[in-house]
C-alpha atoms as a PDB file:
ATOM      1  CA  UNK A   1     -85.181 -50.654  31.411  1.00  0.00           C
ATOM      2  CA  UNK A   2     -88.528 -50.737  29.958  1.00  0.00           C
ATOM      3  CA  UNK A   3     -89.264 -48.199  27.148  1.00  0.00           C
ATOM      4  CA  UNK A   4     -92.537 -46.138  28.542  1.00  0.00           C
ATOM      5  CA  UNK A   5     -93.256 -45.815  24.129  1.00  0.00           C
ATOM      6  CA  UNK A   6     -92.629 -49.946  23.643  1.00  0.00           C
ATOM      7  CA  UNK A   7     -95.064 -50.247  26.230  1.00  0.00           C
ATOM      8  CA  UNK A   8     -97.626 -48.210  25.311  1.00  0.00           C
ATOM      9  CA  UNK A   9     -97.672 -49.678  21.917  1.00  0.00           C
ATOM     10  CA  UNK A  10     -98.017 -53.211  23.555  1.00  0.00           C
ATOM     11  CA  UNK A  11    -101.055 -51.850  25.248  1.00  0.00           C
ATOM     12  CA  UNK A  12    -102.463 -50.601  22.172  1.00  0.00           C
ATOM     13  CA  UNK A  13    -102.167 -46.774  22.878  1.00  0.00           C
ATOM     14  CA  UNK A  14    -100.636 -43.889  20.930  1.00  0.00           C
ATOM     15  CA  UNK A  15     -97.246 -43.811  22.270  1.00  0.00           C
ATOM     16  CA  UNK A  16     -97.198 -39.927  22.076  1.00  0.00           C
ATOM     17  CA  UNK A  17    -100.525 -40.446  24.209  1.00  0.00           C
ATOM     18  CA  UNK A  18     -98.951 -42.152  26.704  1.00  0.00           C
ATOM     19  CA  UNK A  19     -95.472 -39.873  26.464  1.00  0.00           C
ATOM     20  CA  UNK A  20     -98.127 -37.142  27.280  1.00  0.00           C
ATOM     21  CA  UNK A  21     -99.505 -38.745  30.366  1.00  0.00           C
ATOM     22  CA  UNK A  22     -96.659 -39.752  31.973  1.00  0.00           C
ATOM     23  CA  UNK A  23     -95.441 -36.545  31.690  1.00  0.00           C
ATOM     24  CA  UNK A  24     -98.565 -34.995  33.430  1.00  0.00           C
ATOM     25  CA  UNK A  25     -98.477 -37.915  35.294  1.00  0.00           C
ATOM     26  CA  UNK A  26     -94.649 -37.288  36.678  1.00  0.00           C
ATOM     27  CA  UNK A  27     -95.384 -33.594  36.851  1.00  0.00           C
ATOM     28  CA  UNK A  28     -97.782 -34.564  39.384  1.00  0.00           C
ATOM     29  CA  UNK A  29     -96.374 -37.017  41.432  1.00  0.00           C
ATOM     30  CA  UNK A  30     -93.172 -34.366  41.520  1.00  0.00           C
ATOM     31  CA  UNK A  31     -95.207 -31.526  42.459  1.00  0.00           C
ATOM     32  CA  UNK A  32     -96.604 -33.120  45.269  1.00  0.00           C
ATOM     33  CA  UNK A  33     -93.003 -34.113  46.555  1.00  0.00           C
ATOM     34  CA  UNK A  34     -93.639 -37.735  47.172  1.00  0.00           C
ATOM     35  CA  UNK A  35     -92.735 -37.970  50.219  1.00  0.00           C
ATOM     36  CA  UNK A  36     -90.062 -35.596  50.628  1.00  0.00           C
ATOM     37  CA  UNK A  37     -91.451 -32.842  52.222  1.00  0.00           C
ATOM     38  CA  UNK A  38     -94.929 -34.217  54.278  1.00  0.00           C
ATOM     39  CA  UNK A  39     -96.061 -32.846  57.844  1.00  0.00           C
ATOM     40  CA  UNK A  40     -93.675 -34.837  60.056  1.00  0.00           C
ATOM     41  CA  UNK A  41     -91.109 -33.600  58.446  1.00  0.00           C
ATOM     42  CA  UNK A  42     -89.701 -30.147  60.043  1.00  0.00           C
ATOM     43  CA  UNK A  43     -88.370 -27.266  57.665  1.00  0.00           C
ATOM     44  CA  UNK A  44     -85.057 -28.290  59.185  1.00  0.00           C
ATOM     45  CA  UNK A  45     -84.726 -31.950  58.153  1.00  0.00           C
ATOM     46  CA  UNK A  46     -86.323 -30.300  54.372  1.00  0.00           C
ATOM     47  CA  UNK A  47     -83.836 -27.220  53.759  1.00  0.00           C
ATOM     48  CA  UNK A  48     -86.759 -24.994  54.214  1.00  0.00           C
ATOM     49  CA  UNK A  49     -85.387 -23.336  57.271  1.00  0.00           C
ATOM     50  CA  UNK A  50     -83.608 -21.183  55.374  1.00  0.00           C
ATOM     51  CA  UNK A  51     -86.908 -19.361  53.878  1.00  0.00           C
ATOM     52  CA  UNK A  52     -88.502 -18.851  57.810  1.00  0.00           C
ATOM     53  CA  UNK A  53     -88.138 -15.654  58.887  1.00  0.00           C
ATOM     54  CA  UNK A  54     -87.560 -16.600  62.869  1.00  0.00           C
ATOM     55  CA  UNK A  55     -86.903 -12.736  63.622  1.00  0.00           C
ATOM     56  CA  UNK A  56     -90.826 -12.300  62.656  1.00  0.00           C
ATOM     57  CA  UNK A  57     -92.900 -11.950  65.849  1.00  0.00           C
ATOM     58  CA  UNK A  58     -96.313 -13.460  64.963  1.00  0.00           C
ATOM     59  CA  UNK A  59     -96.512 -16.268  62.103  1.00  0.00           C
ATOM     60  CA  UNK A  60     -98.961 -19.599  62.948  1.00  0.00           C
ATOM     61  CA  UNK A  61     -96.020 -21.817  64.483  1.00  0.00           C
ATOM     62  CA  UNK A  62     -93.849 -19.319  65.875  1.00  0.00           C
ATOM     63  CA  UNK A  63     -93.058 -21.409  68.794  1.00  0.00           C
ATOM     64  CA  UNK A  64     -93.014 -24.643  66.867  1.00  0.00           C
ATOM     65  CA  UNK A  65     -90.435 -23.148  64.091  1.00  0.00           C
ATOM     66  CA  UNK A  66     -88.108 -21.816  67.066  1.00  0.00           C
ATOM     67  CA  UNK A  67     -87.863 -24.958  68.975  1.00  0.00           C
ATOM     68  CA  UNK A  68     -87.257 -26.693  65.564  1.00  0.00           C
ATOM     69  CA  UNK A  69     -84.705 -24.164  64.636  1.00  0.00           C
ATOM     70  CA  UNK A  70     -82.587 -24.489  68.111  1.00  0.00           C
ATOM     71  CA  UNK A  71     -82.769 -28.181  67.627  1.00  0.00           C
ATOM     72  CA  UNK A  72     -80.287 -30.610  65.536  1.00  0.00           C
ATOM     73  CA  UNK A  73     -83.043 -32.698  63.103  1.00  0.00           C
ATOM     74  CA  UNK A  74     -82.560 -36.447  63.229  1.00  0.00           C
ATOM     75  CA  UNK A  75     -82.958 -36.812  59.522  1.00  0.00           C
ATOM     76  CA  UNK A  76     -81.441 -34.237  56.698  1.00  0.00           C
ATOM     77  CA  UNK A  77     -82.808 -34.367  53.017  1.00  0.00           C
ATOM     78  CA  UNK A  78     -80.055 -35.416  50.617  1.00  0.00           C
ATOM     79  CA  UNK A  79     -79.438 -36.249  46.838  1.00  0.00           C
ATOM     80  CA  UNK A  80     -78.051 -39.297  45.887  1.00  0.00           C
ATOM     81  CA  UNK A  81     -76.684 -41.116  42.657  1.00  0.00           C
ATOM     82  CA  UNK A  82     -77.142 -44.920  42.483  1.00  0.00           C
ATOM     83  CA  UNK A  83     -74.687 -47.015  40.095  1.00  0.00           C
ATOM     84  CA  UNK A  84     -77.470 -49.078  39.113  1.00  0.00           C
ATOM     85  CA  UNK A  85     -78.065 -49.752  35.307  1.00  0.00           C
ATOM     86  CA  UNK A  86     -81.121 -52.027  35.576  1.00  0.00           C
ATOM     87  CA  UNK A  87     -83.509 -50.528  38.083  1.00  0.00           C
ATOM     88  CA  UNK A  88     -83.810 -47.202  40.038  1.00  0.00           C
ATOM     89  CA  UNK A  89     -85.447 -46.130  43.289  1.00  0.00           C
ATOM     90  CA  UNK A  90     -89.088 -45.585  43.822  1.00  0.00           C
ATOM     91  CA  UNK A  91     -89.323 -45.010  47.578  1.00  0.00           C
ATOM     92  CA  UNK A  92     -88.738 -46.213  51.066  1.00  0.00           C
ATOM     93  CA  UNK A  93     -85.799 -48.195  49.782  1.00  0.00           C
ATOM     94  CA  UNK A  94     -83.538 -48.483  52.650  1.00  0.00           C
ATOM     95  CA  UNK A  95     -80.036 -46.463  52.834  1.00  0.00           C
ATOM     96  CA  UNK A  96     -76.959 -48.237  54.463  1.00  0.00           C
ATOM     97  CA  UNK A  97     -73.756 -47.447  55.217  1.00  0.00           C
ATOM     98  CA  UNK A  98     -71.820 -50.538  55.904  1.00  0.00           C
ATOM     99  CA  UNK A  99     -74.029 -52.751  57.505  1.00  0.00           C
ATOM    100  CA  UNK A 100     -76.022 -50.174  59.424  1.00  0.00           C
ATOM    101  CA  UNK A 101     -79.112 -48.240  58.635  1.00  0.00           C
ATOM    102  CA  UNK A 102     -78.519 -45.053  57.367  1.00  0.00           C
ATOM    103  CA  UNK A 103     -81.718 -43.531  56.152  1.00  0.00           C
ATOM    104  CA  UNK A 104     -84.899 -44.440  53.407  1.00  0.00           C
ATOM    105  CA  UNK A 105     -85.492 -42.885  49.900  1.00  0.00           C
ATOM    106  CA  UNK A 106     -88.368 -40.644  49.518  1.00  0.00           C
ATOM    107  CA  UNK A 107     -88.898 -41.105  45.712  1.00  0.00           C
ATOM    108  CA  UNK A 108     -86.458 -42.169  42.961  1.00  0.00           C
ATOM    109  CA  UNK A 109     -85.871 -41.564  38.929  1.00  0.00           C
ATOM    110  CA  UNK A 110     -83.777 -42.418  36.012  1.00  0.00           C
ATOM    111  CA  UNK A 111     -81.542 -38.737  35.164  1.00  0.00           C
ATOM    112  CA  UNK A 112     -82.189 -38.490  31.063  1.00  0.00           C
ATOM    113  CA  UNK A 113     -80.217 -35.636  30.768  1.00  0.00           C
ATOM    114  CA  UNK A 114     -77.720 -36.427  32.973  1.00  0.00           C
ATOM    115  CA  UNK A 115     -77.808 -40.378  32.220  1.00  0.00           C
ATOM    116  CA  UNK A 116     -77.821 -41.560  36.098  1.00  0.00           C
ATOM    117  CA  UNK A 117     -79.815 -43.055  38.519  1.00  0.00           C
ATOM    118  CA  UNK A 118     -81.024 -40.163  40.999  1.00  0.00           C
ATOM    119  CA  UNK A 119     -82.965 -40.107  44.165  1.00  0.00           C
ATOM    120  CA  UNK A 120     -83.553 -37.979  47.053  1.00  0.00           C
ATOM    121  CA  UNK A 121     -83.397 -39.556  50.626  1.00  0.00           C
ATOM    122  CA  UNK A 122     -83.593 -38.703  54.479  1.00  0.00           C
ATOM    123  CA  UNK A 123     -80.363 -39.990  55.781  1.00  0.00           C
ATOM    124  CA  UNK A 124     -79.667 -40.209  59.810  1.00  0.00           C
ATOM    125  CA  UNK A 125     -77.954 -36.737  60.358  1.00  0.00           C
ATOM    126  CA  UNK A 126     -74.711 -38.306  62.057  1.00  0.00           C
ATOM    127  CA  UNK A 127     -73.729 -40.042  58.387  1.00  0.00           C
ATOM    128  CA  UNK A 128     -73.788 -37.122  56.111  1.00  0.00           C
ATOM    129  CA  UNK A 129     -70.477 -36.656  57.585  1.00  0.00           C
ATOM    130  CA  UNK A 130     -68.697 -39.965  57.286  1.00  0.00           C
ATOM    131  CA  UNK A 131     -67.126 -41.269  53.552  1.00  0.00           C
ATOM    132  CA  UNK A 132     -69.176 -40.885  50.745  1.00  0.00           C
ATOM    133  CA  UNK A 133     -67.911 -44.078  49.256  1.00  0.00           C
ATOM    134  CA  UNK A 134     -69.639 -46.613  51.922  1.00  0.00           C
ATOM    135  CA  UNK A 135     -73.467 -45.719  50.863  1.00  0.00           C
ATOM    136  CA  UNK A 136     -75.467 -48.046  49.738  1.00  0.00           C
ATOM    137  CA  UNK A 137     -79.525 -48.438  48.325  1.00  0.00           C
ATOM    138  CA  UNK A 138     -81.289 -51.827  48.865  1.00  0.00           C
ATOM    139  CA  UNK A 139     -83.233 -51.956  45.216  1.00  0.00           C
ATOM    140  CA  UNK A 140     -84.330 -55.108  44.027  1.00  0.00           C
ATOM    141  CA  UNK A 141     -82.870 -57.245  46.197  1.00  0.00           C
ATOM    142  CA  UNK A 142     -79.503 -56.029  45.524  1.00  0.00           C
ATOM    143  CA  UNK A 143     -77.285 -53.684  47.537  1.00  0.00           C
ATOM    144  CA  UNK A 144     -76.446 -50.898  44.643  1.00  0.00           C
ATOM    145  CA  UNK A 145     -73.616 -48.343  45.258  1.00  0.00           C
ATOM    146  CA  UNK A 146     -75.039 -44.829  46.310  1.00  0.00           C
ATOM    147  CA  UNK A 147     -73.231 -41.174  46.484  1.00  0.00           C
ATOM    148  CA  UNK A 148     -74.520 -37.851  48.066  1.00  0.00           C
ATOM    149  CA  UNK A 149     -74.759 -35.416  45.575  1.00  0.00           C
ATOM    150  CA  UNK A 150     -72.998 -32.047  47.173  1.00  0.00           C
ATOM    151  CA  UNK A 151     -74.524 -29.856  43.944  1.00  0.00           C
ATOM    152  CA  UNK A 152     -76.534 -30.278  41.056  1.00  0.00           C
ATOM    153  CA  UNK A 153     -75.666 -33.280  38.539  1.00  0.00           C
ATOM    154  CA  UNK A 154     -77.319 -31.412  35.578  1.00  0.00           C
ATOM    155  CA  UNK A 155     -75.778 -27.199  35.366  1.00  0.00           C
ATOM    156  CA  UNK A 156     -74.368 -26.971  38.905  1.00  0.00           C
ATOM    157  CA  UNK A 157     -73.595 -23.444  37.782  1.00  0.00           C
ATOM    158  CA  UNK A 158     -76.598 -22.214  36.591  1.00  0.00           C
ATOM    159  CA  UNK A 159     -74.885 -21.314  33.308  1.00  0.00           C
ATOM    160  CA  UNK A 160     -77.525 -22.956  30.848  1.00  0.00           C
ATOM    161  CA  UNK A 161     -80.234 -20.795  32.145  1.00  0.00           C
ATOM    162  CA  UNK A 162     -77.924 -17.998  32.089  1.00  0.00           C
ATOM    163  CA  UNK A 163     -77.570 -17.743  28.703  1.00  0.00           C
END
């Protein structure tokens, strides 16, 4: 992998410079979802159906949010780790599972603290029932093992901000 400091210096910048904008830079990019959560996507296929109040009478797509609610989405938003030491995920890599087409990464990242290869994804809702060990993430030109993560790889628990 390339090192974002060895870089910089190449370039001629401060690498704390450029630590510091990549940071703001990430922080951006992440707060903005890239691509994981965009208007075509409902709160269903998200995980944000579970912060709509459907019992309320009169919110701006009340209709909309019960007909999504009383409807089984066609893609679900997942976690995934890739066994990939050379090159991660970015976004709209495909997902297979076999030889079929299982879903598309929304945006991709080496795990520091966790030391993995991380992405989230919209997989086709009938796979995130079959084996977890037949996944698979076109990067590169290479098919690269993938996993759906069922919790959190870094403090599943919560025990670290806990105290």
């Amino acid at each position: 992998m390339i090192s974002y400091c060895k870089l910089a210096r190449n370039s001629g910048y401060d690498p704390s410079e450029f630590a510091h904008w990549y940071r703001w830079a990430w922080r951006r990019v992440s707060a903005s979802g890239r691509g994981n959560s965009r208007p075509d996507y409902t709160p269903a296929m998200c995980g944000f159906d579970r912060f709509i109040d459907y019992g309320k009478a009169d919110f701006v797509g009340h209709d909309a949010a019960l007909a999504d609610h009383e409807t089984k989405p066609e893609h679900q938003l997942v976690a995934l780790e890739i066994d990939s030491s050379d090159a991660d995920a970015w976004g709209y890599e495909p997902i297979w599972y076999k030889d079929e087409y299982a879903g598309f990464v929304t945006s991709g990242a080496y795990g520091h603290t966790v030391e993995k290869s991380l992405a989230l994804a919209y997989l086709k809702t009938p796979f995130l029932e079959l084996s977890n060990e037949e996944f698979s993430v076109h990067i590169v030109d290479q098919q690269r093992p993938a996993r759906i993560l069922t919790e959190s790889p870094h403090d599943p628990s919560g025990s670290r901000m806990r105290g």
